[in-house]
C-alpha atoms as a PDB file:
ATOM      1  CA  UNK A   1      80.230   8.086  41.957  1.00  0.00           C
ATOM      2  CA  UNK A   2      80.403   4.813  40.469  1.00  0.00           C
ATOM      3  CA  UNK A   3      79.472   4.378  37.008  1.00  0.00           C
ATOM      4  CA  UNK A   4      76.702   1.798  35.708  1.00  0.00           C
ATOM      5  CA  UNK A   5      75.428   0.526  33.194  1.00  0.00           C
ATOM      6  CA  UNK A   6      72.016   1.158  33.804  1.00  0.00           C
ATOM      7  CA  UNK A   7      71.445   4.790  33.599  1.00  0.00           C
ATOM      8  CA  UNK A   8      68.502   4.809  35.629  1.00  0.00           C
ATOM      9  CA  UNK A   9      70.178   3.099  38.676  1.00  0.00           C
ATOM     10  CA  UNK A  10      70.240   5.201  41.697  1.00  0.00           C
ATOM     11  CA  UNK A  11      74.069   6.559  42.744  1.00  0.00           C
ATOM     12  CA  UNK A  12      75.981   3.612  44.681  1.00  0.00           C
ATOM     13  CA  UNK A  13      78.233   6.124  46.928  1.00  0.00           C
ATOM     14  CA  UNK A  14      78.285   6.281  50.734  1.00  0.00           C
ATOM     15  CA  UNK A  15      77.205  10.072  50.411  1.00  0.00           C
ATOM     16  CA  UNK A  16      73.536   9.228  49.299  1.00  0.00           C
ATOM     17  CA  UNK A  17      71.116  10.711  50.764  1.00  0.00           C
ATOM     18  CA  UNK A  18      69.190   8.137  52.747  1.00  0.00           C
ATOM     19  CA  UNK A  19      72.816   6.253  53.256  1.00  0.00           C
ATOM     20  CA  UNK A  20      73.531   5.446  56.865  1.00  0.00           C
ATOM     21  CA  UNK A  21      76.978   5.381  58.131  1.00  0.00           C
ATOM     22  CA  UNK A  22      77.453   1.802  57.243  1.00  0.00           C
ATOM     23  CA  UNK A  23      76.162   2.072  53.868  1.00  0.00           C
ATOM     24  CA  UNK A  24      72.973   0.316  54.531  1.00  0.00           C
ATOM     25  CA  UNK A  25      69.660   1.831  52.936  1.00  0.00           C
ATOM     26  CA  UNK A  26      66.613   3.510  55.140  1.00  0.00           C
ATOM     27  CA  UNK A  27      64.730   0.989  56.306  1.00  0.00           C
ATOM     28  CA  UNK A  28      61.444   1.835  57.447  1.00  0.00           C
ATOM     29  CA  UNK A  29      59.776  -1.504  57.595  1.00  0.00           C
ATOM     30  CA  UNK A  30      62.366  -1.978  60.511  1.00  0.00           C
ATOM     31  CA  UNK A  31      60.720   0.928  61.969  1.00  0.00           C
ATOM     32  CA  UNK A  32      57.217  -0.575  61.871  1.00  0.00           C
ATOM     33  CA  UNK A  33      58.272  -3.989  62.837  1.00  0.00           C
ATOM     34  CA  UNK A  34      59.916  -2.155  66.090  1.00  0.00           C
ATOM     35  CA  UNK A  35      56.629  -0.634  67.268  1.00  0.00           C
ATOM     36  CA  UNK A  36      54.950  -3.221  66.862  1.00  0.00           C
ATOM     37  CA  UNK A  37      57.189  -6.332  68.337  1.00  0.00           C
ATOM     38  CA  UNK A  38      57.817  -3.495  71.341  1.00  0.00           C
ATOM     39  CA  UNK A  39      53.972  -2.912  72.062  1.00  0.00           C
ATOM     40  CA  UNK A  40      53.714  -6.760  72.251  1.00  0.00           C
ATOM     41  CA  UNK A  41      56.177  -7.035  74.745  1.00  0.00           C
ATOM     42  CA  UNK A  42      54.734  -4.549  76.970  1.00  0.00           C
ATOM     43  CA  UNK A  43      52.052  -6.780  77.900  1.00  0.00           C
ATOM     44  CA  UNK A  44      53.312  -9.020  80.916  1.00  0.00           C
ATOM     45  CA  UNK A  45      55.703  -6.333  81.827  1.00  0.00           C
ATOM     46  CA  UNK A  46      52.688  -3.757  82.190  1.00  0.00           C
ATOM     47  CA  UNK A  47      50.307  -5.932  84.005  1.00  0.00           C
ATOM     48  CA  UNK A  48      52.556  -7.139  86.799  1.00  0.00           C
ATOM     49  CA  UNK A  49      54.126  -3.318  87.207  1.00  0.00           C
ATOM     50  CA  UNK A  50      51.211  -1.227  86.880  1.00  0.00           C
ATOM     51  CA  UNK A  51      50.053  -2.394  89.923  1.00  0.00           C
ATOM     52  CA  UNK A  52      54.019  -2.539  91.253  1.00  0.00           C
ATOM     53  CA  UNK A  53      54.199   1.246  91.004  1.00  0.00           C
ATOM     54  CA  UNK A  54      52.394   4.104  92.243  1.00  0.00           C
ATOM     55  CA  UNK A  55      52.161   7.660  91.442  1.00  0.00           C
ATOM     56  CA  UNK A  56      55.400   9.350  90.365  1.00  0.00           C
ATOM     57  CA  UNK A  57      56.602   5.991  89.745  1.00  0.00           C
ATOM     58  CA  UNK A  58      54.399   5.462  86.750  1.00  0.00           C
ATOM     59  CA  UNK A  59      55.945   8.733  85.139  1.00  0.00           C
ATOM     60  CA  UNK A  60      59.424   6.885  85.476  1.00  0.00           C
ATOM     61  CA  UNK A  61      58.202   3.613  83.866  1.00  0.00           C
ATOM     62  CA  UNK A  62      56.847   6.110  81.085  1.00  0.00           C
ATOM     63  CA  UNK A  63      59.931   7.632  80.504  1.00  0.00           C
ATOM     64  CA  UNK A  64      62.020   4.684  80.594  1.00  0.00           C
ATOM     65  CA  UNK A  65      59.245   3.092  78.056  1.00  0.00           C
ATOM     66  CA  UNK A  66      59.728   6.073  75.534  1.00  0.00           C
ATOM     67  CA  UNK A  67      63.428   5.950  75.802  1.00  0.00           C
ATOM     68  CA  UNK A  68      63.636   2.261  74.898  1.00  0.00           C
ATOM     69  CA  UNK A  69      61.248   3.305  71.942  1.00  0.00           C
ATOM     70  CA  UNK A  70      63.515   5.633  70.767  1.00  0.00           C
ATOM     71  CA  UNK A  71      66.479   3.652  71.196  1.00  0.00           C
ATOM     72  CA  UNK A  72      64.992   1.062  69.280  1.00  0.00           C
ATOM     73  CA  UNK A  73      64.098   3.422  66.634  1.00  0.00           C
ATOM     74  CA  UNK A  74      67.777   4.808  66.662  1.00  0.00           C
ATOM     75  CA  UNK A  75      69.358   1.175  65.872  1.00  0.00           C
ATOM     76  CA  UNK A  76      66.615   0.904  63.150  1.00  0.00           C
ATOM     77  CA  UNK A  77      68.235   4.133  61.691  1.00  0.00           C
ATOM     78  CA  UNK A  78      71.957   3.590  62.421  1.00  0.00           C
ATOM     79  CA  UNK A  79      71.899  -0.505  61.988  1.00  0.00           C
ATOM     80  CA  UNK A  80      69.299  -1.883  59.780  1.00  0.00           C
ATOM     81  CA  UNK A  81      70.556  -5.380  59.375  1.00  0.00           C
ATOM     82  CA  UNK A  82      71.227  -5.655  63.020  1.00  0.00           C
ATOM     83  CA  UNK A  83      67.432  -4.523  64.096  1.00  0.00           C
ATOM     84  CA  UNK A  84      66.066  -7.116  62.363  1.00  0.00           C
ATOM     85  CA  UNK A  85      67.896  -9.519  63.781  1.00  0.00           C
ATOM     86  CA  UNK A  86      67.074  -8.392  67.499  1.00  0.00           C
ATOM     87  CA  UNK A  87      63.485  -7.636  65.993  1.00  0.00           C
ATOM     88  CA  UNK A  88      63.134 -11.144  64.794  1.00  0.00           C
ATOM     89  CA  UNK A  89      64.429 -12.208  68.175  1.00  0.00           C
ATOM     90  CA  UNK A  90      61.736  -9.340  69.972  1.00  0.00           C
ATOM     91  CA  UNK A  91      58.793 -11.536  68.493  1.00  0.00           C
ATOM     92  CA  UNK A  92      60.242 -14.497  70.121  1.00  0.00           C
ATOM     93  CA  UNK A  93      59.956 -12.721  73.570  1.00  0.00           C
ATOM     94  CA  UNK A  94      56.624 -11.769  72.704  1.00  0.00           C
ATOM     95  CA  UNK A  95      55.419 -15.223  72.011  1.00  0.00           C
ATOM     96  CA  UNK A  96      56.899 -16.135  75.002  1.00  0.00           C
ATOM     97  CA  UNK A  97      54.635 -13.871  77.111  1.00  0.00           C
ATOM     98  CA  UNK A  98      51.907 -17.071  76.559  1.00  0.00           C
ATOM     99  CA  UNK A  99      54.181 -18.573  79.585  1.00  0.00           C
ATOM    100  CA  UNK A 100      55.494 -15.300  81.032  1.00  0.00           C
ATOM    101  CA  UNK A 101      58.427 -17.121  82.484  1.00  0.00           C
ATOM    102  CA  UNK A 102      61.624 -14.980  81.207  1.00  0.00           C
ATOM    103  CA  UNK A 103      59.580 -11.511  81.985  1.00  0.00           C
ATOM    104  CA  UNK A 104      58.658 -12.956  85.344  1.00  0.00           C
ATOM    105  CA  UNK A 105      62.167 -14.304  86.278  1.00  0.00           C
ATOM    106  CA  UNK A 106      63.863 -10.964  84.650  1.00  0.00           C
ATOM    107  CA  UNK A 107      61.011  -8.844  87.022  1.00  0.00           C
ATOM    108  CA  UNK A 108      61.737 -10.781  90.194  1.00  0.00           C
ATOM    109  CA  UNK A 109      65.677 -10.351  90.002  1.00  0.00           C
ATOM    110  CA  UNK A 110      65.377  -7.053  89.023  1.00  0.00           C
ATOM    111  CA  UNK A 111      62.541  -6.306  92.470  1.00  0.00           C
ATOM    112  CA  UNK A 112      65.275  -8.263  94.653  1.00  0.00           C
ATOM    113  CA  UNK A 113      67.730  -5.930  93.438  1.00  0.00           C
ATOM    114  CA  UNK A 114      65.795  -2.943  93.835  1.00  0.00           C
ATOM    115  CA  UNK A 115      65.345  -4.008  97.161  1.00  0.00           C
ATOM    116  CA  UNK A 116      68.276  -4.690  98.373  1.00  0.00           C
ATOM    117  CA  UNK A 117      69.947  -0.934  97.379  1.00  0.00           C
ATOM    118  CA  UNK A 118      66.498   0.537  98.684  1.00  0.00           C
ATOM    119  CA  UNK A 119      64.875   1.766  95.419  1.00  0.00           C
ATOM    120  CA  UNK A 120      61.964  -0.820  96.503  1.00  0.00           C
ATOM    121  CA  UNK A 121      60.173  -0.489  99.168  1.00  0.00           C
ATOM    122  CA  UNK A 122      58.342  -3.476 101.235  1.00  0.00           C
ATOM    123  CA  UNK A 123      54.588  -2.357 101.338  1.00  0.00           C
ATOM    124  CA  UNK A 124      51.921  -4.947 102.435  1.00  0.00           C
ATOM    125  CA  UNK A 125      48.908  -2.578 101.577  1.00  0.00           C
ATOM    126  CA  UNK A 126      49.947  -2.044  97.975  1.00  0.00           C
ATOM    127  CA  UNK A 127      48.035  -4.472  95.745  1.00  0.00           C
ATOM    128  CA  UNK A 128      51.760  -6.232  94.792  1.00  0.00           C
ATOM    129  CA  UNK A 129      53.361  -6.077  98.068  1.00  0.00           C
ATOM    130  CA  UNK A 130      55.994  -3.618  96.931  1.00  0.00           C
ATOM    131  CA  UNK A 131      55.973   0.168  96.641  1.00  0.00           C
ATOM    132  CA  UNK A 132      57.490   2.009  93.772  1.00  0.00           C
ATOM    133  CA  UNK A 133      56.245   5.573  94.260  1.00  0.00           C
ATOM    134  CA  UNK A 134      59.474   7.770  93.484  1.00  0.00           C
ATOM    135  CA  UNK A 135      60.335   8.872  89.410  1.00  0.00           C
ATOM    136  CA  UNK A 136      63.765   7.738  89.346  1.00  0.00           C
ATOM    137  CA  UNK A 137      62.653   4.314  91.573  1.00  0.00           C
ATOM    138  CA  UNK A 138      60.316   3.425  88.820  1.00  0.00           C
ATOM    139  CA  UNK A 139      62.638   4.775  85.688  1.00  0.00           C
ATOM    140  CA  UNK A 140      65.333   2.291  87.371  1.00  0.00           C
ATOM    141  CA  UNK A 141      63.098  -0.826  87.521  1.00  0.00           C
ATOM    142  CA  UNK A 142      61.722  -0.816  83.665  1.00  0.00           C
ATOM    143  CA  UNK A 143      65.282   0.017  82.864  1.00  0.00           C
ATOM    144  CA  UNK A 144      66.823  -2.867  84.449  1.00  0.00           C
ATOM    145  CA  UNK A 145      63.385  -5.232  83.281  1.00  0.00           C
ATOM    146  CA  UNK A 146      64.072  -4.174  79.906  1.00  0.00           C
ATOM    147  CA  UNK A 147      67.715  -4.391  79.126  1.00  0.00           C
ATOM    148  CA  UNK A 148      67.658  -7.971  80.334  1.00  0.00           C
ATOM    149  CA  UNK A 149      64.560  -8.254  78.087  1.00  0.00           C
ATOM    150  CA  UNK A 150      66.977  -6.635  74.812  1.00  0.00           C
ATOM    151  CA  UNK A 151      69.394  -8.777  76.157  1.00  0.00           C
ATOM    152  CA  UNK A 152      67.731 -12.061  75.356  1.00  0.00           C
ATOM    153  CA  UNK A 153      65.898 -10.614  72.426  1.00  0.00           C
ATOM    154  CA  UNK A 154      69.187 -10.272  70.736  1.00  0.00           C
ATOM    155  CA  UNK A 155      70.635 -13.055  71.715  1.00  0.00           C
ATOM    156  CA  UNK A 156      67.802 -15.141  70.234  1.00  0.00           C
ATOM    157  CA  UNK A 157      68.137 -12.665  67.054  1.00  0.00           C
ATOM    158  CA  UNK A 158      71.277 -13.427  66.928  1.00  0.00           C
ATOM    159  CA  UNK A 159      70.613 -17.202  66.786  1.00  0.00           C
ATOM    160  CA  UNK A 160      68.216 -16.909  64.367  1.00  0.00           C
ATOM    161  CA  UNK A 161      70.748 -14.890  62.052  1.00  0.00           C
ATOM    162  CA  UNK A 162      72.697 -18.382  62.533  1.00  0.00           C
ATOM    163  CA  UNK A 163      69.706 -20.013  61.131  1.00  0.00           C
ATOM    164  CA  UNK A 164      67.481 -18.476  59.309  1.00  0.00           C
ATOM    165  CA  UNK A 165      68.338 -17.598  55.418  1.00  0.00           C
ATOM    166  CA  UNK A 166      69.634 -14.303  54.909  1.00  0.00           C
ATOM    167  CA  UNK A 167      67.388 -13.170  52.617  1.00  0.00           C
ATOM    168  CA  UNK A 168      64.865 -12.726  55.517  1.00  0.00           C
ATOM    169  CA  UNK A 169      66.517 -10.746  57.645  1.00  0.00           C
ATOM    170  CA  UNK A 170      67.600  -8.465  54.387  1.00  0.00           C
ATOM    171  CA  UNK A 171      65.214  -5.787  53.035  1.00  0.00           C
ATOM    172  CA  UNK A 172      64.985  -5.794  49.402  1.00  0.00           C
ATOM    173  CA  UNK A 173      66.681  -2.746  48.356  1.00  0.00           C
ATOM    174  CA  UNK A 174      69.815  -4.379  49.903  1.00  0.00           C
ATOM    175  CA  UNK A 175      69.730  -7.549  48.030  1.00  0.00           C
ATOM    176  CA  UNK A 176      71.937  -7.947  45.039  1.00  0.00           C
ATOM    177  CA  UNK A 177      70.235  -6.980  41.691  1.00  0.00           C
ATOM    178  CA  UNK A 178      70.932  -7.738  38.444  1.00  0.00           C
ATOM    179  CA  UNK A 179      71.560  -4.909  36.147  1.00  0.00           C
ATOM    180  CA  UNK A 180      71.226  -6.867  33.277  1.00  0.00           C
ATOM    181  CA  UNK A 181      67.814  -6.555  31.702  1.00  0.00           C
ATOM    182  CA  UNK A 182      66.420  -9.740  29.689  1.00  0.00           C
ATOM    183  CA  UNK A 183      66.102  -8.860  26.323  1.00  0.00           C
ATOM    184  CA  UNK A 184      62.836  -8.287  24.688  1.00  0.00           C
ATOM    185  CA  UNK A 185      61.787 -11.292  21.844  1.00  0.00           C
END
């Protein structure tokens, strides 16, 4: 343990309790942040493949949803710094569902693809022309919509690491604080 001179200072070792791996602090605000910036970016996404898939395929898209949830929650917990980066780059994506044009591009490459190995099927008397009925059909398509969703979110994260101060994408606790009190006149 490393010695201070404040004797009220928590312990600065790796081994503290709500440590992660890399030394960086819990960080729930990350956590909240997540939900939310992921809930917004369900919006496109949901309306164009609700009506996409059918039946069993809905219970795929569900499980693929909760798994990028928890994934999400998982980098919160293992790389603080780094989730708000790609959750500061999230509420770009977000915004950007006012012209839908990266979820709609990033849907219609993944439906040709789905296509073209069979997962999709053509279906003129579904309401979007397509039929995604099995689990694993529909668990494959939100997977594939939303890593190339992550992929840009981080990317633009990343970017605005480049430009944005520091000191917003770093919670408090992890900021450098003087141990020096002022004295008292």
């Amino acid at each position: 343990m490393i010695e201070s001179e404040n004797p009220y200072q928590a312990p600065l070792e790796s081994g503290f309790p709500c440590a992660t791996p890399h030394g960086e602090t819990f960080d729930t605000s990350a956590f909240v942040a997540w939900t939310f910036v992921f809930a917004a970016n369900l919006i496109v996404p949901l309306l164009f493949g609700w009506g996409l898939t059918q039946d069993h395929g809905r219970t795929g898209r569900l499980v693929a949803l909760v798994g990028f949830l928890g994934a999400g929650c998982a980098f919160c917990l293992s790389r603080p710094i780094a989730a708000r980066k790609s959750i500061a780059g999230s509420v770009i994506t977000g915004v950007s569902q006012v012209f839908p044009i990266l979820h709609i591009i990033s849907g219609e490459i993944t439906l040709e693809i789905t296509l073209r190995f069979g997962f999709v099927v053509i279906n003129n008397a579904s309401p979007m022309g397509h039929d995604v009925s099995g689990q694993a059909e529909g668990f494959l398509l939100t997977l594939i919509v939303g890593c190339t969703l992550l992929v840009c979110a981080a990317g633009a994260g990343q970017l605005l690491g480049f430009l944005l101060p520091a000191s917003w994408l770093i919670r408090n606790s992890n900021k450098a604080v003087s141990t020096n009190p002022k004295p008292n006149s």
